[in-house]
Protein backbone atom coordinates (compact mmCIF):
# COMPACT_ATOMS: atom_id res chain seq x y z
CA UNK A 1 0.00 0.00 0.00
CA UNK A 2 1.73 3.10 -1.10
CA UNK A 3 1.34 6.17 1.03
CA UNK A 4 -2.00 8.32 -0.43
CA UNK A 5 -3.77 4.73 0.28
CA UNK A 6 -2.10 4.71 3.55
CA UNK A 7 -3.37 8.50 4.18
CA UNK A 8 -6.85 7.85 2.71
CA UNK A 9 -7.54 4.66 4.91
CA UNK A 10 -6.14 7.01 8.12
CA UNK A 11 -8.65 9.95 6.75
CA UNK A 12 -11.09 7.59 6.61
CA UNK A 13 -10.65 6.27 10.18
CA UNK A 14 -10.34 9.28 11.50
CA UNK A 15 -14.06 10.58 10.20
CA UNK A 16 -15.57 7.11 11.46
CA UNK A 17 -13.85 8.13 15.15
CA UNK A 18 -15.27 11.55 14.71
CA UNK A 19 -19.01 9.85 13.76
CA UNK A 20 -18.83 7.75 16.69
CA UNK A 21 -17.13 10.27 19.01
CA UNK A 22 -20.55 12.50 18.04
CA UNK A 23 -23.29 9.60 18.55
CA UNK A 24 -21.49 8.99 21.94
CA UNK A 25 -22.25 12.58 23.05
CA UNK A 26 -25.13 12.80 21.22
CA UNK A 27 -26.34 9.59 23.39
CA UNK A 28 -24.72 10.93 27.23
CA UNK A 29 -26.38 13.81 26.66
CA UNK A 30 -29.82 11.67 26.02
CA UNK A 31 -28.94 9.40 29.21
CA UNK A 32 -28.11 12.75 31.32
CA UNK A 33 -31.42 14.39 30.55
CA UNK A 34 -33.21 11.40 31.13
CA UNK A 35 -31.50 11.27 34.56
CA UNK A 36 -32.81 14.61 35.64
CA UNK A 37 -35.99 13.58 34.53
CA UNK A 38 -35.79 10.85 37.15
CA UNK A 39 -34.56 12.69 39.44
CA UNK A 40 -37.19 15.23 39.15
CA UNK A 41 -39.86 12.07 39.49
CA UNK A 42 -38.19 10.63 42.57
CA UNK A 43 -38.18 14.43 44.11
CA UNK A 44 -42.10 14.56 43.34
CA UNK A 45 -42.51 11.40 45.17
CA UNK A 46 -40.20 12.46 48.22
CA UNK A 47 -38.19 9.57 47.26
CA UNK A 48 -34.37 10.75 47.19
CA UNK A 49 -32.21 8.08 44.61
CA UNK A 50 -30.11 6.67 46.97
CA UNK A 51 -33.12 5.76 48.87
CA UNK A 52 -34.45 4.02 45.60
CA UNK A 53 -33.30 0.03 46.23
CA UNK A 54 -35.02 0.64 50.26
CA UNK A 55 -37.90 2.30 48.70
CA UNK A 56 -38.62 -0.91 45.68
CA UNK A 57 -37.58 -3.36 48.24
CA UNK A 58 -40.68 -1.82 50.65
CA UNK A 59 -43.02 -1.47 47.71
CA UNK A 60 -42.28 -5.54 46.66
CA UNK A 61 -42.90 -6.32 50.04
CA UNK A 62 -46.06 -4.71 50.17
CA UNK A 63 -47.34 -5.92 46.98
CA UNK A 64 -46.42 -9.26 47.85
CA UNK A 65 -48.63 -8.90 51.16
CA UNK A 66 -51.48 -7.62 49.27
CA UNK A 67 -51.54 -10.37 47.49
CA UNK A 68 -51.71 -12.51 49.77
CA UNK A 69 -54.48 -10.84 51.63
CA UNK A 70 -56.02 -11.39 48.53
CA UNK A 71 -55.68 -14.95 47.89
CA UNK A 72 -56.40 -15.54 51.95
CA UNK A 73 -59.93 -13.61 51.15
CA UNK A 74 -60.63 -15.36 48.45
CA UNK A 75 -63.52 -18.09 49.53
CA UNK A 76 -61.91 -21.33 48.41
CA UNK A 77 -64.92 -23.27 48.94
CA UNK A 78 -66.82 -21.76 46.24
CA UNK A 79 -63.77 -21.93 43.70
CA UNK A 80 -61.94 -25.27 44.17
C-alpha cells in the first residue's frame, strides 16, 4: 500500500472516530437528561435516589402482602 492509500484509509478512520465520538455525546447527553428527569420524578414522590433500592424493596414487600391478603380472602370453597 503506497502512502495516499495509507493517508486515505487514516482519513477515513479518523471521520468514522469523529461519527462515533458525536453519537457517543449525542447519546450521554440523552442518558443525562433522562437522569434529571428521574430525578425530578423521585423528588415529586419524596423519594431521594439513593433511597431508591429501600424504597422498591418496601413497595415488593407490600405488593407481595397484598396479594396474599387477597388470595387468603378469596372463599376457596366456592372456587376449588
Amino acid at each position: 500500500m503506497n502512502y495516499e492509500d495509507r493517508l486515505n484509509e487514516l482519513k477515513k478512520d479518523l471521520d468514522k472516530a469523529k461519527s462515533l465520538k458525536y453519537q457517543a455525546e449525542a447519546r450521554l447527553e440523552q442518558l443525562e437528561k433522562q437522569e434529571k428527569e428521574i430525578v425530578a420524578e423521585l423528588d415529586k414522590l419524596n423519594i431521594r435516589p439513593e433511597d431508591l433500592e429501600n424504597e422498591i424493596e418496601k413497595l415488593s414487600t407490600e405488593i407481595e402482602d397484598l396479594f396474599n391478603e387477597a388470595n387468603n380472602n378469596l372463599p376457596k370453597d366456592l372456587i376449588g
